[in-house]
Protein backbone atom coordinates (compact mmCIF):
# COMPACT_ATOMS: atom_id res chain seq x y z
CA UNK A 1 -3.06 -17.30 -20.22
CA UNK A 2 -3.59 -15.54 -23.43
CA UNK A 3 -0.69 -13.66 -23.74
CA UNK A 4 2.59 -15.52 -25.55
CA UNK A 5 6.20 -15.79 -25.26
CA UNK A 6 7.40 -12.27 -26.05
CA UNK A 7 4.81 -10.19 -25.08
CA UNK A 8 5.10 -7.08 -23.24
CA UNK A 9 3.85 -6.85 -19.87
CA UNK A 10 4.15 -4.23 -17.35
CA UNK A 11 5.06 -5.90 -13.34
CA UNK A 12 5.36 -3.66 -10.07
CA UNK A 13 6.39 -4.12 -6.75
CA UNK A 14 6.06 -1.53 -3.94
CA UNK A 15 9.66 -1.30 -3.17
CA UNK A 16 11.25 -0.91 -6.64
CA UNK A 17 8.41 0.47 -8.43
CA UNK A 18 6.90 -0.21 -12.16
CA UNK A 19 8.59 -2.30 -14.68
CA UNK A 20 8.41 -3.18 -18.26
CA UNK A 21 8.80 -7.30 -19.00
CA UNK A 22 9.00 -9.45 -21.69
CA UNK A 23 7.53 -12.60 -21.77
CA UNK A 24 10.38 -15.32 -22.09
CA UNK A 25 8.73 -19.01 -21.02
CA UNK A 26 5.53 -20.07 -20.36
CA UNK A 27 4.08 -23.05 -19.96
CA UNK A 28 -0.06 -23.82 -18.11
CA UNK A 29 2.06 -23.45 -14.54
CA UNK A 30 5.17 -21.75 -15.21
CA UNK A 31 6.13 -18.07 -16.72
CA UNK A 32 9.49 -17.02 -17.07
CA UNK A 33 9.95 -13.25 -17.46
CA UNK A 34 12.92 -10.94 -18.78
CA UNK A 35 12.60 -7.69 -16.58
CA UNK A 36 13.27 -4.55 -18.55
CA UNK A 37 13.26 -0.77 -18.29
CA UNK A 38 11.76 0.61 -14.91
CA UNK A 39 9.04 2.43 -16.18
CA UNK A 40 7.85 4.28 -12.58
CA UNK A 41 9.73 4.92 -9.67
CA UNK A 42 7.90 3.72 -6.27
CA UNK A 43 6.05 6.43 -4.74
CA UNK A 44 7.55 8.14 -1.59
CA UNK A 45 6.09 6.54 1.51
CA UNK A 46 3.88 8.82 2.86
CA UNK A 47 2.95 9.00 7.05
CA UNK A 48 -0.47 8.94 8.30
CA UNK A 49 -1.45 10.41 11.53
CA UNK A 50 -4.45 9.91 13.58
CA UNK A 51 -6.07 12.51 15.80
CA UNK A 52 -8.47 11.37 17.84
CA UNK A 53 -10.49 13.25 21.10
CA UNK A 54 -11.06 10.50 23.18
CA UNK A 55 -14.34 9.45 24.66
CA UNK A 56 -16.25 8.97 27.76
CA UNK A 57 -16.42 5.05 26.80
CA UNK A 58 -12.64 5.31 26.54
CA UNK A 59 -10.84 2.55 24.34
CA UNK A 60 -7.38 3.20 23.38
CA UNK A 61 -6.62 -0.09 22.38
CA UNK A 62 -9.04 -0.85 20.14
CA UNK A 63 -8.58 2.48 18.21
CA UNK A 64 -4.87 2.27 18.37
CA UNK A 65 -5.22 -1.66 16.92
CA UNK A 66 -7.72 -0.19 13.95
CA UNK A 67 -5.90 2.66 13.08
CA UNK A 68 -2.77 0.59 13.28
CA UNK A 69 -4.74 -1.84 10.63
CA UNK A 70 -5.45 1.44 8.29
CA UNK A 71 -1.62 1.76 8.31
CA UNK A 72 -1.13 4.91 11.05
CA UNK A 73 2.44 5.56 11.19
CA UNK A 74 1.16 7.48 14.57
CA UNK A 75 -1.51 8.11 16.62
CA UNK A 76 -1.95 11.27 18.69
CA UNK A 77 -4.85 12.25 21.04
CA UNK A 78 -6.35 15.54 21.15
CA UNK A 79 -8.65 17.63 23.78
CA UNK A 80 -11.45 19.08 22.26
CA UNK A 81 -13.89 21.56 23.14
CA UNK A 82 -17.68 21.23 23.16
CA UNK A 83 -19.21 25.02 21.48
CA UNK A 84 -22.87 23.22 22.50
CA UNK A 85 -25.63 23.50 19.97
């Protein structure tokens, strides 16, 4: 590691958000850090939706397992209408 005892660095977690750190200890496997100000505040968790019209080939579970990967918070069908071409 290049930096050195008592350098700044910034850490972050989701839950608490952005924080400045000094750089008390370190050694080739071991850094000790003094946590300082909090520099940002997490961001607001923010709910994703899925619409989807579903298909002839119909699989709900395998579009409720990938959207659930993507991080929906919900999933809502829809009926659609075809305007032809």
């Amino acid at each position: 590691m290049r930096l050195k005892n008592g350098d700044t660095i910034a850490v972050f977690n989701e839950a608490c958000g952005e924080f400045a750190a000094t750089i008390a200890q370190s050694t080739k496997t071991l850094v000790i850090l003094q946590i300082g100000n909090q520099l940002k505040l997490p961001k607001p968790e923010q709910k994703l939706t899925l619409f989807f019209a579903p298909l002839k080939v119909f699989n709900a579970s395998l579009i409720i397992q990938k959207a659930t990967e993507l991080g929906a918070s919900s999933i809502q069908p829809i009926l659609t209408k075809d305007r032809g071409r």
